[in-house]
PDB file of N, CA and C in Angstrom:
ATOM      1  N   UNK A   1      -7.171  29.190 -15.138  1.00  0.00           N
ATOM      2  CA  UNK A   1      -7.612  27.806 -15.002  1.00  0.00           C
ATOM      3  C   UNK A   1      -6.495  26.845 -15.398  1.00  0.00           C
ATOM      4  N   UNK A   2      -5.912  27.302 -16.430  1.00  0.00           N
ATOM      5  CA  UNK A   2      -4.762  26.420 -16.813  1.00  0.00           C
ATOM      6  C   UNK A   2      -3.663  26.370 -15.721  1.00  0.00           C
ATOM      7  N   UNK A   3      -3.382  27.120 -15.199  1.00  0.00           N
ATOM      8  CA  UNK A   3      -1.959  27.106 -13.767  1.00  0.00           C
ATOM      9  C   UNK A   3      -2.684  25.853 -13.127  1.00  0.00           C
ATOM     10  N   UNK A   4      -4.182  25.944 -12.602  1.00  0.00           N
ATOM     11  CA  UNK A   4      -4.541  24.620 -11.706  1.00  0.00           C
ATOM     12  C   UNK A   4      -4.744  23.305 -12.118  1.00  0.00           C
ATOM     13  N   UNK A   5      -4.990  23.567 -13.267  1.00  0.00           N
ATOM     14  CA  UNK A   5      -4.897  22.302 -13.972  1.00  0.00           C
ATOM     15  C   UNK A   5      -3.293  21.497 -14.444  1.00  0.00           C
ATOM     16  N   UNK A   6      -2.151  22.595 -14.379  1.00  0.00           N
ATOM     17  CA  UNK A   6      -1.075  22.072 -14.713  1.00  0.00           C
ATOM     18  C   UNK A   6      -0.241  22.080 -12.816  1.00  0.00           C
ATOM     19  N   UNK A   7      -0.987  22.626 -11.370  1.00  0.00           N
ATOM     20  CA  UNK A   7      -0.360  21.928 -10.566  1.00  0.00           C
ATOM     21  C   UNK A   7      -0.915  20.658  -9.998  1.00  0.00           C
ATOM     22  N   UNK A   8      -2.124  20.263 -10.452  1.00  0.00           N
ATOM     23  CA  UNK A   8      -2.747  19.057 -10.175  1.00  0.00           C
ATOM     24  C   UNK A   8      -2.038  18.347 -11.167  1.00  0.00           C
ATOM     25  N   UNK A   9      -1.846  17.909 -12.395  1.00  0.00           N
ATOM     26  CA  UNK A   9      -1.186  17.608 -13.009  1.00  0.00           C
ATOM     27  C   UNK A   9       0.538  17.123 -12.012  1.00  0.00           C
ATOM     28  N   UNK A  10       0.873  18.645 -11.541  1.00  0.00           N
ATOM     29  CA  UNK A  10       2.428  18.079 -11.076  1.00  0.00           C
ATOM     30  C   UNK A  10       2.169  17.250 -10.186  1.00  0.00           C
ATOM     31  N   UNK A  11       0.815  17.697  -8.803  1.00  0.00           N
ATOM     32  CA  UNK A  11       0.953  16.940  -7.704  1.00  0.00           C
ATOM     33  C   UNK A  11       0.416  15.739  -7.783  1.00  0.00           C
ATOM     34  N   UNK A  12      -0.033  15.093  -9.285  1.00  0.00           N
ATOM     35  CA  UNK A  12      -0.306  13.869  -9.664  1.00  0.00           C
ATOM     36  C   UNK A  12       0.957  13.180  -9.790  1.00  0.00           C
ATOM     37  N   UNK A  13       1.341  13.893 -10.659  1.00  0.00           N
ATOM     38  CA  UNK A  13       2.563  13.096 -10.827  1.00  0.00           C
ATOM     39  C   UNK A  13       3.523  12.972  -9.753  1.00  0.00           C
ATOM     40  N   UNK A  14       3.969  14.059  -9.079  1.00  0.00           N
ATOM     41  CA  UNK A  14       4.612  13.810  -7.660  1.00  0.00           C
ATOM     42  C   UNK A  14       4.231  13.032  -7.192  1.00  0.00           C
ATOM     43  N   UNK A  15       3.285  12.652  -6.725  1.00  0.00           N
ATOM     44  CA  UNK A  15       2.529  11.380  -5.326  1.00  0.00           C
ATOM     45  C   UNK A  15       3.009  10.293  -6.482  1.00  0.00           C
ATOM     46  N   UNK A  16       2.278  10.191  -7.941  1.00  0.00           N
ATOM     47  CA  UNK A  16       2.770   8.730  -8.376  1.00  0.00           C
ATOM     48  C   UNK A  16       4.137   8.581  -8.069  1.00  0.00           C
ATOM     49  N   UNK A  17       5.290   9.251  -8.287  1.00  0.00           N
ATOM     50  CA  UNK A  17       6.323   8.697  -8.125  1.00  0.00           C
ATOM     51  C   UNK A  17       6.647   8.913  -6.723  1.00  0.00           C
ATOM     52  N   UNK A  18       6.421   8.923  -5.244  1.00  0.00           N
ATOM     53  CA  UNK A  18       6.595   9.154  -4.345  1.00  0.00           C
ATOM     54  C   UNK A  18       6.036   7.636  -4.171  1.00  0.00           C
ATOM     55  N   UNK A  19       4.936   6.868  -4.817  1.00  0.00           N
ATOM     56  CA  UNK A  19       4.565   5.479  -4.797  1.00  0.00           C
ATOM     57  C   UNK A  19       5.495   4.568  -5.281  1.00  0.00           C
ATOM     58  N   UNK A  20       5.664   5.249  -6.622  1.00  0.00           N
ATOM     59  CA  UNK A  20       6.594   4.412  -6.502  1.00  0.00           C
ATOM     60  C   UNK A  20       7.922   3.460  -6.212  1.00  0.00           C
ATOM     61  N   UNK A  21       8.521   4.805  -5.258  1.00  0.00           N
ATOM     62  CA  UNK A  21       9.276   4.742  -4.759  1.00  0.00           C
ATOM     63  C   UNK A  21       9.628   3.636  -3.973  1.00  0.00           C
ATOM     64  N   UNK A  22       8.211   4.174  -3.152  1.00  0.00           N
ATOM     65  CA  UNK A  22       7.998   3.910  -1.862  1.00  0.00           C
ATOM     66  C   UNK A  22       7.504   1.982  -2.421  1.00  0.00           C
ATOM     67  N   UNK A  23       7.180   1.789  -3.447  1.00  0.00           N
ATOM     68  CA  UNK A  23       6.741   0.076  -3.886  1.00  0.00           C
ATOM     69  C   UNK A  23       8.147  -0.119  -4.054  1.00  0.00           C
ATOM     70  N   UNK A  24       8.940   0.316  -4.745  1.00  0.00           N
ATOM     71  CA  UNK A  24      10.535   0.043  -4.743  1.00  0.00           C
ATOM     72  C   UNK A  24      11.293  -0.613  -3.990  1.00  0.00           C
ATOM     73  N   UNK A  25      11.216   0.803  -2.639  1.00  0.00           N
ATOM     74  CA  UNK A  25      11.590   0.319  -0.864  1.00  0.00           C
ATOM     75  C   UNK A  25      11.336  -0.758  -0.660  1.00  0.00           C
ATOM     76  N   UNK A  26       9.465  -1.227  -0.548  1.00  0.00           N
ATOM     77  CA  UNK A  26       9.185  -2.703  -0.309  1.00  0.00           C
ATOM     78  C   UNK A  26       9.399  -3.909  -0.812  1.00  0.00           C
ATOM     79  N   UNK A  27      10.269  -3.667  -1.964  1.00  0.00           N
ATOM     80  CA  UNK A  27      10.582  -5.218  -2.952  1.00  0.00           C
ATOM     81  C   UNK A  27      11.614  -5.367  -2.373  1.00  0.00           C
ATOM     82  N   UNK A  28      12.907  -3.997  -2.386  1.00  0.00           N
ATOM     83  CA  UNK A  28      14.092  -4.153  -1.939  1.00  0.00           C
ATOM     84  C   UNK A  28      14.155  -4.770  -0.723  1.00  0.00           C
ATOM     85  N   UNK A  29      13.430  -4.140  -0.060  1.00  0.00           N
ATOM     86  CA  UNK A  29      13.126  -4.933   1.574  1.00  0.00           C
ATOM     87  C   UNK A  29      12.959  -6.335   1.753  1.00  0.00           C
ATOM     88  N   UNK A  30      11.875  -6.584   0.889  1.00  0.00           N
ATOM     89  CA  UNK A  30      11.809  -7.767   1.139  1.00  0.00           C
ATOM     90  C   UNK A  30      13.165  -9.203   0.077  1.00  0.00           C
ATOM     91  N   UNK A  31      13.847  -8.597  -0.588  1.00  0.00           N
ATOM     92  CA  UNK A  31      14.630  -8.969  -1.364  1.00  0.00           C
ATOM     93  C   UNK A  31      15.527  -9.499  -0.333  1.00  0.00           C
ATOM     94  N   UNK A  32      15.853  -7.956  -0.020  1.00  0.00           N
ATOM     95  CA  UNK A  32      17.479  -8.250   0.831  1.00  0.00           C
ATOM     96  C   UNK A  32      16.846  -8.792   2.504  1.00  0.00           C
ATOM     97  N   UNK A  33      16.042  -8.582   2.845  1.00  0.00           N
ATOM     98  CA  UNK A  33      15.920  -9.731   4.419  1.00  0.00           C
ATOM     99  C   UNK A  33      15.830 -11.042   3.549  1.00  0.00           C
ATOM    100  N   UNK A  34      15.323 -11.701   2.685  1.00  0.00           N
ATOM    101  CA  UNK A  34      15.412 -12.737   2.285  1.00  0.00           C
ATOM    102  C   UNK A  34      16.710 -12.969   2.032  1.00  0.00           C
ATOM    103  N   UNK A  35      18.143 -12.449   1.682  1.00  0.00           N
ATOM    104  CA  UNK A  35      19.308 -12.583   1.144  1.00  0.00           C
ATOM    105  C   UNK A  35      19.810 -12.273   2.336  1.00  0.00           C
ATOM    106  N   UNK A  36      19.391 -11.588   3.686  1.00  0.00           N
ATOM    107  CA  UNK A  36      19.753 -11.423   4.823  1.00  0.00           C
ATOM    108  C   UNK A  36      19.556 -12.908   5.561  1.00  0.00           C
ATOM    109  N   UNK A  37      18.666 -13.049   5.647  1.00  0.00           N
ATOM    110  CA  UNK A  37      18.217 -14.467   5.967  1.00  0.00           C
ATOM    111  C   UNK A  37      19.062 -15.636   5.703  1.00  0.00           C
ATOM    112  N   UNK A  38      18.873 -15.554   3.925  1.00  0.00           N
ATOM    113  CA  UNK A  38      19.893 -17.111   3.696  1.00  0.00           C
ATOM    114  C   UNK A  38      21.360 -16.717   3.980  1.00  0.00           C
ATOM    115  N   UNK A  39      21.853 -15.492   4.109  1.00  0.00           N
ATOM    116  CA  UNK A  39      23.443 -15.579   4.143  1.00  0.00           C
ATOM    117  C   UNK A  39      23.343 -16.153   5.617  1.00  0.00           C
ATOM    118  N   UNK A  40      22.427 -15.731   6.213  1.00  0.00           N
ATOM    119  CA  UNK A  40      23.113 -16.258   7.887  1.00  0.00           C
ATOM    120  C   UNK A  40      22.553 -17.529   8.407  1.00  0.00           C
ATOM    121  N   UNK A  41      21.341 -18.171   7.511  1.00  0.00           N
ATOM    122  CA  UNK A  41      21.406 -19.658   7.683  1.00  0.00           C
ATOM    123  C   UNK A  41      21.753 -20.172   6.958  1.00  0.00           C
ATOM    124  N   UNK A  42      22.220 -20.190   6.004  1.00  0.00           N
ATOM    125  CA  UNK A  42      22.853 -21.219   5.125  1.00  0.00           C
ATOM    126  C   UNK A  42      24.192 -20.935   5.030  1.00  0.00           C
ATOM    127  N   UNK A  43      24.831 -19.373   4.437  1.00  0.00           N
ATOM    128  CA  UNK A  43      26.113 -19.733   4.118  1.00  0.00           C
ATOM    129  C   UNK A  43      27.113 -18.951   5.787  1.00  0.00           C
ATOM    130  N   UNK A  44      26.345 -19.294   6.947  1.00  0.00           N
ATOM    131  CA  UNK A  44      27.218 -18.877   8.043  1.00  0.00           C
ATOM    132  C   UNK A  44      28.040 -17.545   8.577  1.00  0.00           C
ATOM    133  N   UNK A  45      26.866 -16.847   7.875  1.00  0.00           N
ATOM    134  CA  UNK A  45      27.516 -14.976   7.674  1.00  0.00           C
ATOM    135  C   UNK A  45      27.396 -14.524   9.296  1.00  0.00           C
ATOM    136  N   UNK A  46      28.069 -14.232   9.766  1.00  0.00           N
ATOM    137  CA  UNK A  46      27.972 -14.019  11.548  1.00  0.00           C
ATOM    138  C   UNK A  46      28.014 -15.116  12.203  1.00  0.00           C
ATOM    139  N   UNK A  47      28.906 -16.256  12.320  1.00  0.00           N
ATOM    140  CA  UNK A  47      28.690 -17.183  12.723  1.00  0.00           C
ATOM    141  C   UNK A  47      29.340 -16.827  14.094  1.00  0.00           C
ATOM    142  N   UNK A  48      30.227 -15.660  14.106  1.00  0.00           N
ATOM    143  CA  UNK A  48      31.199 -15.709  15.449  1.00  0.00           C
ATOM    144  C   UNK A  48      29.941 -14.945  16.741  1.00  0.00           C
ATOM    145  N   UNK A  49      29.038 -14.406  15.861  1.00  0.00           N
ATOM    146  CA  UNK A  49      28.199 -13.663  16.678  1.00  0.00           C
ATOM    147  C   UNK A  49      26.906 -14.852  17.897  1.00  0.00           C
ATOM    148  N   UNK A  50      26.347 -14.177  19.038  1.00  0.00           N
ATOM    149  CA  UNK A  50      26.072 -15.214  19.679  1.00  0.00           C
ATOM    150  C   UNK A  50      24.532 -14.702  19.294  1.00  0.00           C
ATOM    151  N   UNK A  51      24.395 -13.705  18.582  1.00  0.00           N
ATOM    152  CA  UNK A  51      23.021 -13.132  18.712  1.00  0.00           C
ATOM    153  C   UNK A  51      22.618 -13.334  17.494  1.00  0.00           C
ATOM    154  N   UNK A  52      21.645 -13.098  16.888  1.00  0.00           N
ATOM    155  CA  UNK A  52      20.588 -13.340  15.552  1.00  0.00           C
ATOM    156  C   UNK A  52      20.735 -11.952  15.125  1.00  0.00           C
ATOM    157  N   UNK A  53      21.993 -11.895  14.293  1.00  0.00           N
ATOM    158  CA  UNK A  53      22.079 -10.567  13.626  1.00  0.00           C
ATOM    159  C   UNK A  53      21.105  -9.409  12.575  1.00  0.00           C
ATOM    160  N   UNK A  54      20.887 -11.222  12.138  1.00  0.00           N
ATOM    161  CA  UNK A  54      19.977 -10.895  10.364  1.00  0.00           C
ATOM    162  C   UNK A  54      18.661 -10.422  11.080  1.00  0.00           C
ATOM    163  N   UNK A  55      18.094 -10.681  11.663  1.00  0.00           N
ATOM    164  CA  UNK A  55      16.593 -10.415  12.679  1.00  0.00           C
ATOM    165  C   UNK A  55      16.870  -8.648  13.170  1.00  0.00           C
ATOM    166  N   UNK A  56      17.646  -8.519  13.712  1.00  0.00           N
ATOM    167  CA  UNK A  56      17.910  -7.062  14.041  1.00  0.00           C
ATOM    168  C   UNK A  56      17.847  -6.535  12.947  1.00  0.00           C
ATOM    169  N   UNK A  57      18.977  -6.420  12.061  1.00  0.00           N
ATOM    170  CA  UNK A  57      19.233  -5.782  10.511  1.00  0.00           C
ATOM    171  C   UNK A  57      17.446  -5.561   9.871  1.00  0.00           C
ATOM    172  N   UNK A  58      17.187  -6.825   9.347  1.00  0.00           N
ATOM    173  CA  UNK A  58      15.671  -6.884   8.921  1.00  0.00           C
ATOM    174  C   UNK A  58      14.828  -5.694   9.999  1.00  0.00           C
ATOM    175  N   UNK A  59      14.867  -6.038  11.256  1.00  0.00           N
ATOM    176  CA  UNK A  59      13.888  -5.193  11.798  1.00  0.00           C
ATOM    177  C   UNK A  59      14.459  -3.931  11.866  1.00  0.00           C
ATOM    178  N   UNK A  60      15.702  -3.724  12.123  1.00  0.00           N
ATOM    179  CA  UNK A  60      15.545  -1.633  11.797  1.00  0.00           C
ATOM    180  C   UNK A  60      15.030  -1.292  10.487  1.00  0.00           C
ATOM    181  N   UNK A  61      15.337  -2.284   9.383  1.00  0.00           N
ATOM    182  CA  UNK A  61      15.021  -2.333   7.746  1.00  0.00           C
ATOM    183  C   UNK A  61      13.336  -1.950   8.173  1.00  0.00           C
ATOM    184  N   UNK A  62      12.786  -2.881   8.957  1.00  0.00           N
ATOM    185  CA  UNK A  62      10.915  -2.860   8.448  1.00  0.00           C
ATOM    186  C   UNK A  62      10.473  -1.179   9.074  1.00  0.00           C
ATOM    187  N   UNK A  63      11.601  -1.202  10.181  1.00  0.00           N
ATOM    188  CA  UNK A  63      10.981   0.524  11.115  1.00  0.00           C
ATOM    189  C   UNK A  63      11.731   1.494   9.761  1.00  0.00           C
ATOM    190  N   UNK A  64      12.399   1.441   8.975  1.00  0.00           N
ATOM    191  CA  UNK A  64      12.750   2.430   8.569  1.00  0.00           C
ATOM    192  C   UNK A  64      11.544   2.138   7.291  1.00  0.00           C
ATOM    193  N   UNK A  65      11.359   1.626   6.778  1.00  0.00           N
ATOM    194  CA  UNK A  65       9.900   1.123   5.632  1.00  0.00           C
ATOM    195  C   UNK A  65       8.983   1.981   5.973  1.00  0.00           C
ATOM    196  N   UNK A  66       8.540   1.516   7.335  1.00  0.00           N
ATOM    197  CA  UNK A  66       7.531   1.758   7.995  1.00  0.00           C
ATOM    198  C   UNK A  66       7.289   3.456   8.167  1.00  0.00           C
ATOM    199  N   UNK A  67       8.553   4.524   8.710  1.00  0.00           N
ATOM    200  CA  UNK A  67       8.732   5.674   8.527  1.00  0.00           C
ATOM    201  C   UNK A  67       8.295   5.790   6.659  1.00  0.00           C
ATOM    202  N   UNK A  68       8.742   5.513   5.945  1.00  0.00           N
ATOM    203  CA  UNK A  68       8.668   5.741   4.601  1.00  0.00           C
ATOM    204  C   UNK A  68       7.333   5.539   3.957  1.00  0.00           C
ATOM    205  N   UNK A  69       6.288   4.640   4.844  1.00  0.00           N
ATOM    206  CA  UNK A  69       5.230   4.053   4.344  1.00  0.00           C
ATOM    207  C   UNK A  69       4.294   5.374   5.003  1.00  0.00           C
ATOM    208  N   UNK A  70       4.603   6.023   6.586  1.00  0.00           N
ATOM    209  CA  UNK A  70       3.758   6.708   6.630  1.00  0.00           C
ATOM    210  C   UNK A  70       4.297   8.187   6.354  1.00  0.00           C
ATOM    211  N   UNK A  71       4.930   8.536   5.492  1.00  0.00           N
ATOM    212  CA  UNK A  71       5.627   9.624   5.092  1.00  0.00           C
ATOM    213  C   UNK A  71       4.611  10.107   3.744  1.00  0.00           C
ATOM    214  N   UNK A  72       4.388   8.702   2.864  1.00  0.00           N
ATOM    215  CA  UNK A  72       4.199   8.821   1.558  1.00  0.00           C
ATOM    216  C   UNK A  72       2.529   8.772   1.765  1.00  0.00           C
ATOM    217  N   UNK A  73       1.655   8.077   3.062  1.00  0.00           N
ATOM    218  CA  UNK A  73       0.492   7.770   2.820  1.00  0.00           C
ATOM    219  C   UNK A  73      -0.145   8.507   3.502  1.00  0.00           C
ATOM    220  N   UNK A  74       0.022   9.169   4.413  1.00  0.00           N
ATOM    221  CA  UNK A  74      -0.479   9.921   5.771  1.00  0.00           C
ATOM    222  C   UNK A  74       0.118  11.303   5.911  1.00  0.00           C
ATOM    223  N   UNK A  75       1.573  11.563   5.526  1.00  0.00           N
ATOM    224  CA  UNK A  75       2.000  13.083   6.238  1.00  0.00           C
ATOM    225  C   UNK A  75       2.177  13.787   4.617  1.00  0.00           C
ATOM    226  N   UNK A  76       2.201  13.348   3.636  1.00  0.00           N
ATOM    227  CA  UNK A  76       2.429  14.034   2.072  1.00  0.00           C
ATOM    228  C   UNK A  76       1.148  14.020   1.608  1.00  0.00           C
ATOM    229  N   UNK A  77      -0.161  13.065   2.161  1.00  0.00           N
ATOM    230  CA  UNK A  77      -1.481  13.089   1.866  1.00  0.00           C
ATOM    231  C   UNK A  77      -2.065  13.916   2.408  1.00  0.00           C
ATOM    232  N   UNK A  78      -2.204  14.709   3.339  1.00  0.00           N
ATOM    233  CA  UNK A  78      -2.662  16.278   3.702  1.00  0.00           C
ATOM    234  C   UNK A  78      -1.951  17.079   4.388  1.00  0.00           C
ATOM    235  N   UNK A  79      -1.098  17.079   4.146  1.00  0.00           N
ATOM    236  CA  UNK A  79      -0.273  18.208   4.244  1.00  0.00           C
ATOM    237  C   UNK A  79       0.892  18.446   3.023  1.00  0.00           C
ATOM    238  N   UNK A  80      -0.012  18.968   1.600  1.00  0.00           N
ATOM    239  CA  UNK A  80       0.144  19.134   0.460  1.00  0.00           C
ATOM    240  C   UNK A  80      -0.104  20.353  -0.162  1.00  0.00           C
ATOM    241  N   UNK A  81       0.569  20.608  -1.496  1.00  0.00           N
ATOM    242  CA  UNK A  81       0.433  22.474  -1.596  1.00  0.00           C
ATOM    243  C   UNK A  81      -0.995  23.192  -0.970  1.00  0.00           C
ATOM    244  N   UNK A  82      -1.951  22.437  -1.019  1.00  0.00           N
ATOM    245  CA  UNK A  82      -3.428  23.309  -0.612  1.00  0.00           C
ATOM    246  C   UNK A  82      -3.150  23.762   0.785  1.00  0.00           C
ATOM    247  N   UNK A  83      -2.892  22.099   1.636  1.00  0.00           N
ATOM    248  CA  UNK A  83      -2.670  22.842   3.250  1.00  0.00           C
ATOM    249  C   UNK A  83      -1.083  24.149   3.698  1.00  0.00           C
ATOM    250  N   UNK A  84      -0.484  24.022   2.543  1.00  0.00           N
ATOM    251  CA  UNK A  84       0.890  24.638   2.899  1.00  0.00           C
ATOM    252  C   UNK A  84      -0.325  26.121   2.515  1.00  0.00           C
ATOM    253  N   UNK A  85      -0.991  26.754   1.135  1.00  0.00           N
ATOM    254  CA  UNK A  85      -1.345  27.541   0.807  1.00  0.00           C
ATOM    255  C   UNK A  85      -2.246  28.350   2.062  1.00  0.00           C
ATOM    256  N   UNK A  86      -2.903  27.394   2.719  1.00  0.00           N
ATOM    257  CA  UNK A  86      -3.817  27.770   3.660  1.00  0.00           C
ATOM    258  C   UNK A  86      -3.196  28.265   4.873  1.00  0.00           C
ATOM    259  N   UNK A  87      -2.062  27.544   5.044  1.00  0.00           N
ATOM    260  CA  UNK A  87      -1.485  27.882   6.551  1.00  0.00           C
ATOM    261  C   UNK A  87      -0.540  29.026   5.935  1.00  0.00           C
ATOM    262  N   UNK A  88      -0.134  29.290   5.074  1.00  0.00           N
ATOM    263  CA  UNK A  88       0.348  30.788   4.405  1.00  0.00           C
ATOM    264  C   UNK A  88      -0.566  31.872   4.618  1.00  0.00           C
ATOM    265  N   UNK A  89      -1.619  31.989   4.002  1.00  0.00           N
ATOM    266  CA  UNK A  89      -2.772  32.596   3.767  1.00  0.00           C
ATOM    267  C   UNK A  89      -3.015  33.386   5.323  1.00  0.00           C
ATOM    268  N   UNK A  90      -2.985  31.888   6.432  1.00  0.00           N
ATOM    269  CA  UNK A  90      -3.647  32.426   7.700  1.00  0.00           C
ATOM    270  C   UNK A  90      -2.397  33.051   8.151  1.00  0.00           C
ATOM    271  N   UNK A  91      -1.470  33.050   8.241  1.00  0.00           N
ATOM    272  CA  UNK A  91      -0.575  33.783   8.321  1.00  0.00           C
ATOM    273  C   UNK A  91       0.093  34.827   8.075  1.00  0.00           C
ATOM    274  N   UNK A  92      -0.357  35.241   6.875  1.00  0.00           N
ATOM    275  CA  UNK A  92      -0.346  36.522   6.692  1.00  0.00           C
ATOM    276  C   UNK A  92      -1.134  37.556   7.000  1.00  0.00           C
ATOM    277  N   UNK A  93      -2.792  36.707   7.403  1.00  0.00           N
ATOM    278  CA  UNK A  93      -4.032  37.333   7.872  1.00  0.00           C
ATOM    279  C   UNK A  93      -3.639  37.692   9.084  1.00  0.00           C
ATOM    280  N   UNK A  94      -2.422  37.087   9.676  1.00  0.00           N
ATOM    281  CA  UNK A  94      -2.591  37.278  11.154  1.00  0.00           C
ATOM    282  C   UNK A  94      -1.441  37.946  11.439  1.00  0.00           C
ATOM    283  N   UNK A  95      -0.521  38.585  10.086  1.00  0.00           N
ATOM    284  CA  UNK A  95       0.622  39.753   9.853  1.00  0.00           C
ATOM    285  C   UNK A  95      -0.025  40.922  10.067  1.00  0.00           C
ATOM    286  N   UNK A  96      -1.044  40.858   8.695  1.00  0.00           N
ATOM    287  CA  UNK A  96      -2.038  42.296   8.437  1.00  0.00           C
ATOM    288  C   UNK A  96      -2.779  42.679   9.514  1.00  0.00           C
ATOM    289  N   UNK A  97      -3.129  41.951  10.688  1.00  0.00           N
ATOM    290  CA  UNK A  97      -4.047  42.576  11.446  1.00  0.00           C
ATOM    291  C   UNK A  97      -2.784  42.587  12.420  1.00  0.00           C
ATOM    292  N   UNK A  98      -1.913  42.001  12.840  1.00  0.00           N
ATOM    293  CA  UNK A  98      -1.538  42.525  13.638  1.00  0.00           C
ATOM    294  C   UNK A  98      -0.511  44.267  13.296  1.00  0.00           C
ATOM    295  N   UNK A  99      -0.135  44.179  12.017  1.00  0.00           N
ATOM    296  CA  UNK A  99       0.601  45.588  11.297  1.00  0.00           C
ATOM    297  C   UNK A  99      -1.150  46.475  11.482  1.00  0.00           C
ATOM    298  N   UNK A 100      -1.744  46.400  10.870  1.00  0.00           N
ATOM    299  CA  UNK A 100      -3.219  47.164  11.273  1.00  0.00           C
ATOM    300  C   UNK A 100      -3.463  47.715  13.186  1.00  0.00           C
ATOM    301  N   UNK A 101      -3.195  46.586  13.786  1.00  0.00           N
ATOM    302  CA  UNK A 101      -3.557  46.822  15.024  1.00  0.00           C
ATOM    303  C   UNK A 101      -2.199  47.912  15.611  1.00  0.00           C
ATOM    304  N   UNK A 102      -1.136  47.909  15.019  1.00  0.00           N
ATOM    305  CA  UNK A 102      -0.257  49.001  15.325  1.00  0.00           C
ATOM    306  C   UNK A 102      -0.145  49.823  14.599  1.00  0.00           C
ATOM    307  N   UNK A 103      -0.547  50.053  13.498  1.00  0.00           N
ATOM    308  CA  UNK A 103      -0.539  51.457  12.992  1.00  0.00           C
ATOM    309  C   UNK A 103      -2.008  52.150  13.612  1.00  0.00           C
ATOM    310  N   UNK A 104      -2.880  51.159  13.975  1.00  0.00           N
ATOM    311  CA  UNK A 104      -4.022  52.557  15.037  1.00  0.00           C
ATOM    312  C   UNK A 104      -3.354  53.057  16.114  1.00  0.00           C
ATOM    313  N   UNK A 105      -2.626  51.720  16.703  1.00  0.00           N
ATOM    314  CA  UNK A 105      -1.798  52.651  18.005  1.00  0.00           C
ATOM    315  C   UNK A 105      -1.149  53.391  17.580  1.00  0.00           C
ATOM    316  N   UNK A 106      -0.396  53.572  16.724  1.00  0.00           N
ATOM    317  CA  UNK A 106       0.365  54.650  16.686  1.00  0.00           C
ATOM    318  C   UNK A 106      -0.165  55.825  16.235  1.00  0.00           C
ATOM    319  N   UNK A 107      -1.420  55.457  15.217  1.00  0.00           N
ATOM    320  CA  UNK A 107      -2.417  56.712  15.042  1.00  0.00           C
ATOM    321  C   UNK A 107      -2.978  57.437  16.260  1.00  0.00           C
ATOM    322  N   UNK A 108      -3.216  56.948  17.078  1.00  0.00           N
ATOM    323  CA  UNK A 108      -4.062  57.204  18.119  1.00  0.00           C
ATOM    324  C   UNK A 108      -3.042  57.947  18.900  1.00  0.00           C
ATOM    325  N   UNK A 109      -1.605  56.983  19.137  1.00  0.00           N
ATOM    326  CA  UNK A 109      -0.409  57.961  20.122  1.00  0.00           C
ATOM    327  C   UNK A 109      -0.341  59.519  19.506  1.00  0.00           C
ATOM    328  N   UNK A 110      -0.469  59.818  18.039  1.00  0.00           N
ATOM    329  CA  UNK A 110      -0.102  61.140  17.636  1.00  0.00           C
ATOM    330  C   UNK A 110      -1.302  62.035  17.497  1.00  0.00           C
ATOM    331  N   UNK A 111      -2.622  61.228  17.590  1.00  0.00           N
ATOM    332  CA  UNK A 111      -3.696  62.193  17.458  1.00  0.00           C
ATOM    333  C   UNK A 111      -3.220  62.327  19.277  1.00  0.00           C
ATOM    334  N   UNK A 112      -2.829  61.936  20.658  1.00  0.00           N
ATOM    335  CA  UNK A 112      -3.150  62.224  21.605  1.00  0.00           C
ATOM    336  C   UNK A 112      -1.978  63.520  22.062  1.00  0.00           C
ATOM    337  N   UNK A 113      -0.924  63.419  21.375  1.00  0.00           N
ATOM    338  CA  UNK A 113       0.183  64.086  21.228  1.00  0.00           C
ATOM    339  C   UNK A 113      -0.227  65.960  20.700  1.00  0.00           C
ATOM    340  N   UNK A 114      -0.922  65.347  19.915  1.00  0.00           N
ATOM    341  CA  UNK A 114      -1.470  66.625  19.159  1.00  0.00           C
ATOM    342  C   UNK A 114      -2.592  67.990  19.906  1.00  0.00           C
TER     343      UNK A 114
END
């Protein structure tokens, strides 16, 4: 009982700091497009450029968030040691019967041999 109680324990603590991380990402984000922002309207950062640099930058910034947001909330939220344990489990169920299903054949090849 104690092993499950000390990996709930880890995978508590894992996800908290996988949050927090991930709250980290979103301050920084929103920090630096704001510091993205004023460098290129106010102090003229790309001025030689004809395009809206800071707008691009910011938006690969929000798609890469966005990967990170559903990493931490959706693909680490069930598909976690239980589902890794389970898809192990069926997998080996489906070793043993298939090692089972050839050692009859081969039982069967030497009883026919015989």
């Amino acid at each position: 009982m104690e092993k499950e109680v000390h990996e709930q324990y880890e995978y508590a603590r894992r996800r908290l700091r996988q949050k927090k991380v991930l709250y980290f990402h979103f301050v920084l984000f929103l920090l630096g497009s704001l510091f993205l922002f004023i460098g290129n309207k106010f102090f003229g950062l790309g001025e030689g450029t004809t395009q809206n640099w800071c707008i691009w930058g910011i938006t690969i910034w929000l798609f890469l968030f966005i990967l990170h947001f559903i990493k931490v909330y959706i693909t680490d939220r069930f598909m976690n040691k239980k589902w890794e344990r389970e898809q192990i489990d069926r997998l080996v169920a489906l070793q043993q019967k298939r090692i089972s299903q050839l050692e009859s054949s081969i039982n069967e090849e030497n009883e026919n041999k015989i």
